[in-house]
N, C-alpha and C. Protein backbone atom coordinates (compact mmCIF):
# COMPACT_ATOMS: atom_id res chain seq x y z
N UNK A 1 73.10 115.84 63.17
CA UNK A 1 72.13 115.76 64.25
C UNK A 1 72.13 114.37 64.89
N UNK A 2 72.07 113.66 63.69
CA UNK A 2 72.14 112.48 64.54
C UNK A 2 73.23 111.68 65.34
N UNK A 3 74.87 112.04 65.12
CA UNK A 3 75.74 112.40 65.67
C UNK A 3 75.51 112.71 67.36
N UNK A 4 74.95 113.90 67.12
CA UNK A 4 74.85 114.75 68.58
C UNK A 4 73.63 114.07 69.33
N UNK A 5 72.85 113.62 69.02
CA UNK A 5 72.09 112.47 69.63
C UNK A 5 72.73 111.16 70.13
N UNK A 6 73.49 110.32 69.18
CA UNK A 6 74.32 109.44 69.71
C UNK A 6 74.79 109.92 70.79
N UNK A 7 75.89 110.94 70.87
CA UNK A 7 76.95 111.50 71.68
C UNK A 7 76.32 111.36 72.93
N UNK A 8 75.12 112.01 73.30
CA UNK A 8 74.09 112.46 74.36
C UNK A 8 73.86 111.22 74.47
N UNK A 9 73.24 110.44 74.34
CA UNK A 9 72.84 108.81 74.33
C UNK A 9 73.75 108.32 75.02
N UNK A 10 74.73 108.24 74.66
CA UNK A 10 76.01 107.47 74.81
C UNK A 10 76.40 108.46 76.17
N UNK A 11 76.51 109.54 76.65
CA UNK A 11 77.04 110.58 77.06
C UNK A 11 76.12 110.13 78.75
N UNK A 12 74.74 110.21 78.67
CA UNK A 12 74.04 109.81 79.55
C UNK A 12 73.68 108.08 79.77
N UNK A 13 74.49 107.45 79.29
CA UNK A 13 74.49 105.99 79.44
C UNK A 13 75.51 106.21 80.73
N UNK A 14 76.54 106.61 79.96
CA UNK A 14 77.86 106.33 80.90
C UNK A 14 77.75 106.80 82.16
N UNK A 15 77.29 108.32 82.00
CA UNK A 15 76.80 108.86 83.35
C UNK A 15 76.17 107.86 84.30
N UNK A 16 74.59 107.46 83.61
CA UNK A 16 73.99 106.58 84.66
C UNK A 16 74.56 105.18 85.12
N UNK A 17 75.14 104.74 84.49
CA UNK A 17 76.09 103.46 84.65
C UNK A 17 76.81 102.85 85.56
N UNK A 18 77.15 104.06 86.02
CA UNK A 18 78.32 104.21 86.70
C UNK A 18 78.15 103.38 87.89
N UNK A 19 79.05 102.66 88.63
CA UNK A 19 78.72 102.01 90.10
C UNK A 19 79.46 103.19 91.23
N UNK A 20 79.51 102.90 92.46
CA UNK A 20 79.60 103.55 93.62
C UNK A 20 80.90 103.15 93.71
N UNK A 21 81.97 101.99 92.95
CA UNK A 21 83.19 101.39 93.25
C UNK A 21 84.03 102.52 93.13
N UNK A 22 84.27 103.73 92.57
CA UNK A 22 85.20 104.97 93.01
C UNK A 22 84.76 105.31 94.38
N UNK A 23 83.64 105.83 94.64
CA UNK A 23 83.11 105.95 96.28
C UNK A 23 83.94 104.72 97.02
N UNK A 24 84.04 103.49 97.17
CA UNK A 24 84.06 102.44 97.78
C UNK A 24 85.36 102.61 98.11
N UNK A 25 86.31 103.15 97.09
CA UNK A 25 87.81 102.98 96.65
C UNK A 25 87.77 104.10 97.23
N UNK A 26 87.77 104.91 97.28
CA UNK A 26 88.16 106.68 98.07
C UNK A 26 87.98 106.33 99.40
N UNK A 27 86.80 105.60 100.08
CA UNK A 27 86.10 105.83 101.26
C UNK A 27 87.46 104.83 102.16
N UNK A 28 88.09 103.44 101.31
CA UNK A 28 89.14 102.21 101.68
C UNK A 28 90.16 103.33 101.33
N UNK A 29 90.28 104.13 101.04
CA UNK A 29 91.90 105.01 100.84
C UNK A 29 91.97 105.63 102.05
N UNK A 30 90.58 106.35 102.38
CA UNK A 30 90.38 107.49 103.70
C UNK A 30 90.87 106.28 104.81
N UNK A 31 90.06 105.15 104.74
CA UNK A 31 90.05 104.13 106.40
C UNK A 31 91.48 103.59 106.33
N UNK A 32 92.08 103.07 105.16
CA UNK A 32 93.90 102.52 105.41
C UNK A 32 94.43 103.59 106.19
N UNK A 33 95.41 102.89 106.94
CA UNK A 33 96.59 102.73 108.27
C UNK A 33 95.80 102.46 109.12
N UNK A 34 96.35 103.07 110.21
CA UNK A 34 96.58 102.35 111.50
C UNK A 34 95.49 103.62 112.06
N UNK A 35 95.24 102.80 113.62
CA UNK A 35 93.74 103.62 113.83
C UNK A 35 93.82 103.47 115.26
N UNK A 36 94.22 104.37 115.91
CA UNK A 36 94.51 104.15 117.48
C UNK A 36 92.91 104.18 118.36
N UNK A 37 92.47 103.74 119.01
CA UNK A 37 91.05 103.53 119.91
C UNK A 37 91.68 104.52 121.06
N UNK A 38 90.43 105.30 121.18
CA UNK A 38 89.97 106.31 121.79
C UNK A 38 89.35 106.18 122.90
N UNK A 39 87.89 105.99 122.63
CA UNK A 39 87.07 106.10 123.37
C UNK A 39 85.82 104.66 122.84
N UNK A 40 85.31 104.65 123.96
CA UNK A 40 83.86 103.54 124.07
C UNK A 40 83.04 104.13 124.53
N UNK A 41 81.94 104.24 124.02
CA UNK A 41 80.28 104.34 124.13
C UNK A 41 79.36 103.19 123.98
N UNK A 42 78.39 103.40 124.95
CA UNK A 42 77.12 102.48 124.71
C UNK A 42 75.55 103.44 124.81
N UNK A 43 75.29 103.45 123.34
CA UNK A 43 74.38 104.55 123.31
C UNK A 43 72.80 104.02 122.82
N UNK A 44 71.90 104.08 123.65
CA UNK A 44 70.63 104.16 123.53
C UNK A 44 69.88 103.61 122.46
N UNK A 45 69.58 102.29 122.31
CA UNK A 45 68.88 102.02 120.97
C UNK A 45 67.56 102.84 121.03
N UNK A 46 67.06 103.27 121.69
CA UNK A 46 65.97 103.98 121.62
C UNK A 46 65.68 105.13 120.75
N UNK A 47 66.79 105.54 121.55
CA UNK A 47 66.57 107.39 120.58
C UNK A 47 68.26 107.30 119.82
N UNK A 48 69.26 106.43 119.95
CA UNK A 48 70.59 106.84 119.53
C UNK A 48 70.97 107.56 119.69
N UNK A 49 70.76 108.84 121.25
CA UNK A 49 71.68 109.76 121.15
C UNK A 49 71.93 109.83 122.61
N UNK A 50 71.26 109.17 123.90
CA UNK A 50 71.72 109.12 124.92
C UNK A 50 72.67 108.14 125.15
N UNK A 51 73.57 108.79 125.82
CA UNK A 51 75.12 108.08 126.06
C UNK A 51 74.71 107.04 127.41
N UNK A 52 74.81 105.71 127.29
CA UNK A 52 74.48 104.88 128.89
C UNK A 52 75.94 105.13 129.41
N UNK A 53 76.74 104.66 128.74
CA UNK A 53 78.40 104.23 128.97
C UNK A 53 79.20 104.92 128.27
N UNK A 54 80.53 105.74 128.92
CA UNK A 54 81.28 106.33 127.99
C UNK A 54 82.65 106.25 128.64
N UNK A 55 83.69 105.63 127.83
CA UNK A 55 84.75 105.64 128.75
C UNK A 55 85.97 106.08 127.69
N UNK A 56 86.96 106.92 128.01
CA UNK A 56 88.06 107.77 127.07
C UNK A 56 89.23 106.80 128.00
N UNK A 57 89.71 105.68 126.73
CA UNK A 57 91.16 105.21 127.07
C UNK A 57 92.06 105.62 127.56
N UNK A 58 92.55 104.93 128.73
CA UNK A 58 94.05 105.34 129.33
C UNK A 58 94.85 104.65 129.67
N UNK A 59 96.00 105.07 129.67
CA UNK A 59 97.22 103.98 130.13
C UNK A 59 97.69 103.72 128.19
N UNK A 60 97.67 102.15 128.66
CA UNK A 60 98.75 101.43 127.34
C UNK A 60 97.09 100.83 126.74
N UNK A 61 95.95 101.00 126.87
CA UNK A 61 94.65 100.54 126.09
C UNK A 61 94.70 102.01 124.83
N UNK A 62 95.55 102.87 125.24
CA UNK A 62 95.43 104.03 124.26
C UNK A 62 96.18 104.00 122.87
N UNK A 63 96.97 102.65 122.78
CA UNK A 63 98.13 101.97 121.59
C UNK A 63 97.17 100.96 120.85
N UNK A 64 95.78 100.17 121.86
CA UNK A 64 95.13 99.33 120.86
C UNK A 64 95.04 100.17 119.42
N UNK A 65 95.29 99.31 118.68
CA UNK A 65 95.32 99.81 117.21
C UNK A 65 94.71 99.00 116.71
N UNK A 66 93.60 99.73 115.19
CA UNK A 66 93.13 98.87 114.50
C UNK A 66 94.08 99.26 113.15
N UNK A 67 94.06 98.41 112.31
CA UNK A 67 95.37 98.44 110.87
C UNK A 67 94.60 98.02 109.81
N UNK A 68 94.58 98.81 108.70
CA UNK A 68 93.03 98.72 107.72
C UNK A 68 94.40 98.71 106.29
N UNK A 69 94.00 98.36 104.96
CA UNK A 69 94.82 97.76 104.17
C UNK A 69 93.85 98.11 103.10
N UNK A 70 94.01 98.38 101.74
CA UNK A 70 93.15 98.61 100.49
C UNK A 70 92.94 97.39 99.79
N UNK A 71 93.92 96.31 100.22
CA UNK A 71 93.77 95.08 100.07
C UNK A 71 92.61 94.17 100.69
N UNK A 72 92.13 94.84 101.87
CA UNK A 72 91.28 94.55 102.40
C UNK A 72 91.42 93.21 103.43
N UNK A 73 92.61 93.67 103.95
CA UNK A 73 93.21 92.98 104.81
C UNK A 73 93.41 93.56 106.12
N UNK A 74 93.01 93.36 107.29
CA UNK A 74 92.80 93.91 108.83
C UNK A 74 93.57 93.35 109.51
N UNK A 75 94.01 94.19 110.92
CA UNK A 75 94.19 92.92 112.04
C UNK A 75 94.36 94.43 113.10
N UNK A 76 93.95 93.80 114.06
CA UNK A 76 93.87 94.33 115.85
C UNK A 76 94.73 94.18 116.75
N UNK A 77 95.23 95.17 117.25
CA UNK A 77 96.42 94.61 117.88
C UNK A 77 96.09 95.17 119.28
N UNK A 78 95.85 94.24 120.78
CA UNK A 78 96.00 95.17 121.42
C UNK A 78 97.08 95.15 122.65
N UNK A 79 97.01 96.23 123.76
CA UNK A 79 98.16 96.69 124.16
C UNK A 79 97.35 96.49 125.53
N UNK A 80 98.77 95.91 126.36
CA UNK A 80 98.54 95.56 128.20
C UNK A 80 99.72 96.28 128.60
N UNK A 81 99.96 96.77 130.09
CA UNK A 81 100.36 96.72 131.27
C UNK A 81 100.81 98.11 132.07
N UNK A 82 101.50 98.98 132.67
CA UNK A 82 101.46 99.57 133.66
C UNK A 82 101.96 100.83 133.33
N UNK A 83 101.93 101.67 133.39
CA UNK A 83 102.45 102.60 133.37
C UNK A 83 103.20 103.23 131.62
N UNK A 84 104.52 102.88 132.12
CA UNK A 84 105.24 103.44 130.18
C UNK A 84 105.52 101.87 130.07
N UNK A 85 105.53 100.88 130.56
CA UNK A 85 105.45 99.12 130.31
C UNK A 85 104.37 99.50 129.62
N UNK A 86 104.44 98.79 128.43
CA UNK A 86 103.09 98.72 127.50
C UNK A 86 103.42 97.64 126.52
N UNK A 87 102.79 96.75 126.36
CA UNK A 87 103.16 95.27 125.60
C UNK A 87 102.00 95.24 124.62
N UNK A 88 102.31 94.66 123.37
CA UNK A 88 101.43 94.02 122.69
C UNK A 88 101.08 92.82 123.16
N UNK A 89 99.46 92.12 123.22
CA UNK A 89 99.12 91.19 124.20
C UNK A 89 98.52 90.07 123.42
N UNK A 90 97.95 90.68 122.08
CA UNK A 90 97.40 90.24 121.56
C UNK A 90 97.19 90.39 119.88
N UNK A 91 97.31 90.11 118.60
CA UNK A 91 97.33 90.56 117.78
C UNK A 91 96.52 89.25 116.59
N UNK A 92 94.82 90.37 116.12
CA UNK A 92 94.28 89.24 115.61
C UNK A 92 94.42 89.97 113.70
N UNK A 93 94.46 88.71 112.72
CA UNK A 93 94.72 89.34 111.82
C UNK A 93 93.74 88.83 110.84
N UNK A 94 93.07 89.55 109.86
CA UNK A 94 91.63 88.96 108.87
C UNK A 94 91.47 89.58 107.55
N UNK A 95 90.42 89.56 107.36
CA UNK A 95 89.99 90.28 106.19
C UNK A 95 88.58 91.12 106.29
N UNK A 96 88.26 92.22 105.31
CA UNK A 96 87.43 92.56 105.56
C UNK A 96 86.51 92.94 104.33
N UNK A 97 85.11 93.54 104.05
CA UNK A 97 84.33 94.28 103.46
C UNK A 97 83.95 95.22 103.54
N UNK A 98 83.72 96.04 102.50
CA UNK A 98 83.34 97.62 103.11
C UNK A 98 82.20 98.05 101.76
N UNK A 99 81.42 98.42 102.05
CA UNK A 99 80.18 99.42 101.08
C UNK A 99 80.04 101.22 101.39
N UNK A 100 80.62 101.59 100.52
CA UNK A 100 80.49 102.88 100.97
C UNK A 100 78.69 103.34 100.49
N UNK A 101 77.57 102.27 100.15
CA UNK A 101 76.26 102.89 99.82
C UNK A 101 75.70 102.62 100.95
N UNK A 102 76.24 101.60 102.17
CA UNK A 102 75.51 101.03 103.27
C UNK A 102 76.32 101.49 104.36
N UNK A 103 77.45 101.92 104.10
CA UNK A 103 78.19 102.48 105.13
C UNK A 103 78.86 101.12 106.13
N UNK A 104 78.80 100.22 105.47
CA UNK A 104 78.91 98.68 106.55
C UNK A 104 80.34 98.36 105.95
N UNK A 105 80.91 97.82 107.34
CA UNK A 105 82.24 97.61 107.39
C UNK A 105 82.17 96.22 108.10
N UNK A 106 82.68 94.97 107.15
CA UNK A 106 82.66 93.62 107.72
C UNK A 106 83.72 93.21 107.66
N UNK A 107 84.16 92.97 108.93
CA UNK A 107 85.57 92.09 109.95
C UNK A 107 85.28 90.83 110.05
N UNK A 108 86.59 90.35 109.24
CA UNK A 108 86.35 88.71 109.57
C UNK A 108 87.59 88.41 110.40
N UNK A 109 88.04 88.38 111.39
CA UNK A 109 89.15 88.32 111.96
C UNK A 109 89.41 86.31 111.71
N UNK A 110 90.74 85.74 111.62
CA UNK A 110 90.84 84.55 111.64
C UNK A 110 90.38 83.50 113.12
N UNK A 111 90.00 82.88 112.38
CA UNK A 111 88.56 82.35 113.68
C UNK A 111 87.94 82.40 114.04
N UNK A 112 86.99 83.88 113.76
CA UNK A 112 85.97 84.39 114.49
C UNK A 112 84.59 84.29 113.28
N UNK A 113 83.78 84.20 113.78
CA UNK A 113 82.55 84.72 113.16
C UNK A 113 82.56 86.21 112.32
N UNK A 114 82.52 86.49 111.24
CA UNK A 114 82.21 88.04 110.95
C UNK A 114 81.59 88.61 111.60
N UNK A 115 81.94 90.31 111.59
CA UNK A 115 81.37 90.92 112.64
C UNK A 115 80.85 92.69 111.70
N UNK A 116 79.97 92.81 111.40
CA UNK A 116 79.30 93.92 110.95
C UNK A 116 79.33 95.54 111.93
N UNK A 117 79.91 96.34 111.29
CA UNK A 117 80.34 97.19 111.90
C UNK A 117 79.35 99.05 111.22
N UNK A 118 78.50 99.61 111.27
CA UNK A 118 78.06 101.01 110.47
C UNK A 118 79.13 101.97 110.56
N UNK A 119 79.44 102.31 110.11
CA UNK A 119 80.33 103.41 110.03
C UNK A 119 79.80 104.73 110.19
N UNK A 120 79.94 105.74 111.08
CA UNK A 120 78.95 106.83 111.40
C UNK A 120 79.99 107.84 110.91
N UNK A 121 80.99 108.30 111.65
CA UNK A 121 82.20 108.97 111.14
C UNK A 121 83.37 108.81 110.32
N UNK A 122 83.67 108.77 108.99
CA UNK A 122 85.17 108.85 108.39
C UNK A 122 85.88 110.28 108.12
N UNK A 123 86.78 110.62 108.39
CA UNK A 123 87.14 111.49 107.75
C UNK A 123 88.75 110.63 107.89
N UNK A 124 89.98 112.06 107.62
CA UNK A 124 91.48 111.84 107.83
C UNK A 124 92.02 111.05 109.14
N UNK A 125 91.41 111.72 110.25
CA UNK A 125 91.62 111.71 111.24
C UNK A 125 90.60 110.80 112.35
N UNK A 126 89.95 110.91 111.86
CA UNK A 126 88.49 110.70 112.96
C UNK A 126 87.47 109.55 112.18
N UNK A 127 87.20 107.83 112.88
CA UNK A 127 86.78 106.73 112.82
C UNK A 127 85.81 106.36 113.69
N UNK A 128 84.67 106.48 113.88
CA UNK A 128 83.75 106.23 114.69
C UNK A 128 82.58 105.29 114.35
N UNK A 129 82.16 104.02 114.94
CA UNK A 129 81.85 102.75 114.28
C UNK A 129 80.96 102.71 115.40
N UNK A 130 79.69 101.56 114.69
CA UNK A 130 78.76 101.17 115.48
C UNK A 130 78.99 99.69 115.52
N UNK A 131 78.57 98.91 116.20
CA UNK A 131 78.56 97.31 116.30
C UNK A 131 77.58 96.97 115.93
N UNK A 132 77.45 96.11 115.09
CA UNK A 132 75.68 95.84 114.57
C UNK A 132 75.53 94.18 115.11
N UNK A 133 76.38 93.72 115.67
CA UNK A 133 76.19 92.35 116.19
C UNK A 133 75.80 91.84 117.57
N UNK A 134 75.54 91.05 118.46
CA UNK A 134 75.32 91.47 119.68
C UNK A 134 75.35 92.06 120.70
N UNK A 135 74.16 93.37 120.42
CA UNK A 135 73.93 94.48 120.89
C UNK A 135 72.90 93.58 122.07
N UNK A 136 72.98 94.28 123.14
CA UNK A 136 72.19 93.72 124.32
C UNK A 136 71.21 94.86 124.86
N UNK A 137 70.77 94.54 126.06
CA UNK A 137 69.70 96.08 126.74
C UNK A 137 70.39 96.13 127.89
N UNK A 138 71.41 97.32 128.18
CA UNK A 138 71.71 97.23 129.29
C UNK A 138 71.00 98.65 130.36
N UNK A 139 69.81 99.04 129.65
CA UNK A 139 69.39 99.93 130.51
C UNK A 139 67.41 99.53 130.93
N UNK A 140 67.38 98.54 130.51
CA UNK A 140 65.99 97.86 130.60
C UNK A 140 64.94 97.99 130.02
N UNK A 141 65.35 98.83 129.11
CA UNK A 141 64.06 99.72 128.10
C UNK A 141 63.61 98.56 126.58
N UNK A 142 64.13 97.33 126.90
CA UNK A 142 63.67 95.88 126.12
C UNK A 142 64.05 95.97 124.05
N UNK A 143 65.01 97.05 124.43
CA UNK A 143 65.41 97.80 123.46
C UNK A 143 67.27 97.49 123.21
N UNK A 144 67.47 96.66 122.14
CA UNK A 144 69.16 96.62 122.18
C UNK A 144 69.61 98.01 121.73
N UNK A 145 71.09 98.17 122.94
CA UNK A 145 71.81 99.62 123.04
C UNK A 145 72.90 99.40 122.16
N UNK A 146 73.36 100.24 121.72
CA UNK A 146 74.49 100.40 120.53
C UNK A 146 75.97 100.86 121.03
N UNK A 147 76.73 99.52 121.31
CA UNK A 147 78.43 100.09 121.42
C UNK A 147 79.20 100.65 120.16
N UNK A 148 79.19 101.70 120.47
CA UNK A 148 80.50 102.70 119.48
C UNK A 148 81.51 102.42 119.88
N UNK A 149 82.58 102.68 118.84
CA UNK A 149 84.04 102.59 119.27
C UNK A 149 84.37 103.72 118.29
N UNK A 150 85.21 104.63 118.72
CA UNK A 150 86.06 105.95 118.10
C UNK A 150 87.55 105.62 118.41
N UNK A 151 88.15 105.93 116.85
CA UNK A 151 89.73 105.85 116.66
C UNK A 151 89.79 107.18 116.09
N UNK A 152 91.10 107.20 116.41
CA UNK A 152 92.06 108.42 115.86
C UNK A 152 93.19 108.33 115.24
N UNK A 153 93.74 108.85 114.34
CA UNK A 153 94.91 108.82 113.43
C UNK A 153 96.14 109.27 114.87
C-alpha cells in the first residue's frame, strides 16, 4: 500500500511539475522557416475587430520574408522593384523570444530596440501577429489601433 501511495505521490508530482517548455518547443518548431508577408491591417483598439487599414501585398513586397530558426535566431529580408525585377533591398538579422503561455514573440533585430509582437494565429501555414509597440490612434477615438501583419508558408 504504501508503495502505491508513493507511486501516486510521485506520479502526480511529475504531472504537476511540469513547465510549458514542450509547448514553447512545438509552438518554435510550428514558427521555423521562412514566412512570406501577405497582408497588413490596422485594426481598432477599441473593439479589435474593425479593420481601419487593410492592404494584400503586390508586386516583389510579396517575397518580403520573415526567417524564424529554433535557435532562436531571426532576420527580415525585404524585397524592391518592378515588375518580375525583384531585388533583395534590405536584410536585417537578430535574435528572438517566444512564450507559448503569453503568446509573445520578441524581435531583437541588430540595432534596433526589441520589438514585442502577440501572436494571434499559428498554425503550418498561416502567421498572423499583432505589434504591441508603437501603436498610435489613427482613427481619433484617443484609443491606440493595432497593426497586424499575416505571413504565409
Amino acid at each position: 500500500m504504501k508503495k502505491q501511495l508513493l507511486l501516486f505521490a510521485f506520479s502526480a508530482l511529475a504531472l504537476t511539475s511540469c513547465k510549458d517548455d514542450n509547448l514553447d518547443a512545438y509552438e518554435m518548431d510550428i514558427m521555423k522557416g521562412d514566412w512570406k508577408e501577405v497582408k497588413r491591417e490596422i485594426i481598432s483598439g477599441k473593439d479589435n475587430k474593425t479593420v481601419l487599414y487593410s492592404e494584400v501585398l503586390t508586386g516583389c513586397e510579396t517575397k518580403n520574408t520573415l526567417f524564424l530558426r529554433t535557435d532562436y535566431y531571426v532576420s527580415y529580408t525585404a524585397y524592391t522593384g518592378t515588375g518580375a525585377d525583384c531585388h533583395p533591398t534590405d536584410k536585417t538579422e537578430g535574435t528572438y523570444t517566444y512564450s507559448a503561455d503569453s503568446k509573445v514573440l520578441g524581435i531583437k533585430f541588430d540595432k534596433e530596440a526589441p520589438s514585442n509582437y502577440k501572436i494571434e494565429v499559428l498554425t503550418n501555414k498561416d502567421l498572423r501577429m499583432a505589434q504591441q509597440f508603437g501603436n498610435i490612434d489613427i482613427n481619433g477615438d484617443k484609443i491606440p489601433d493595432i497593426p497586424y501583419v499575416t505571413y504565409k508558408r
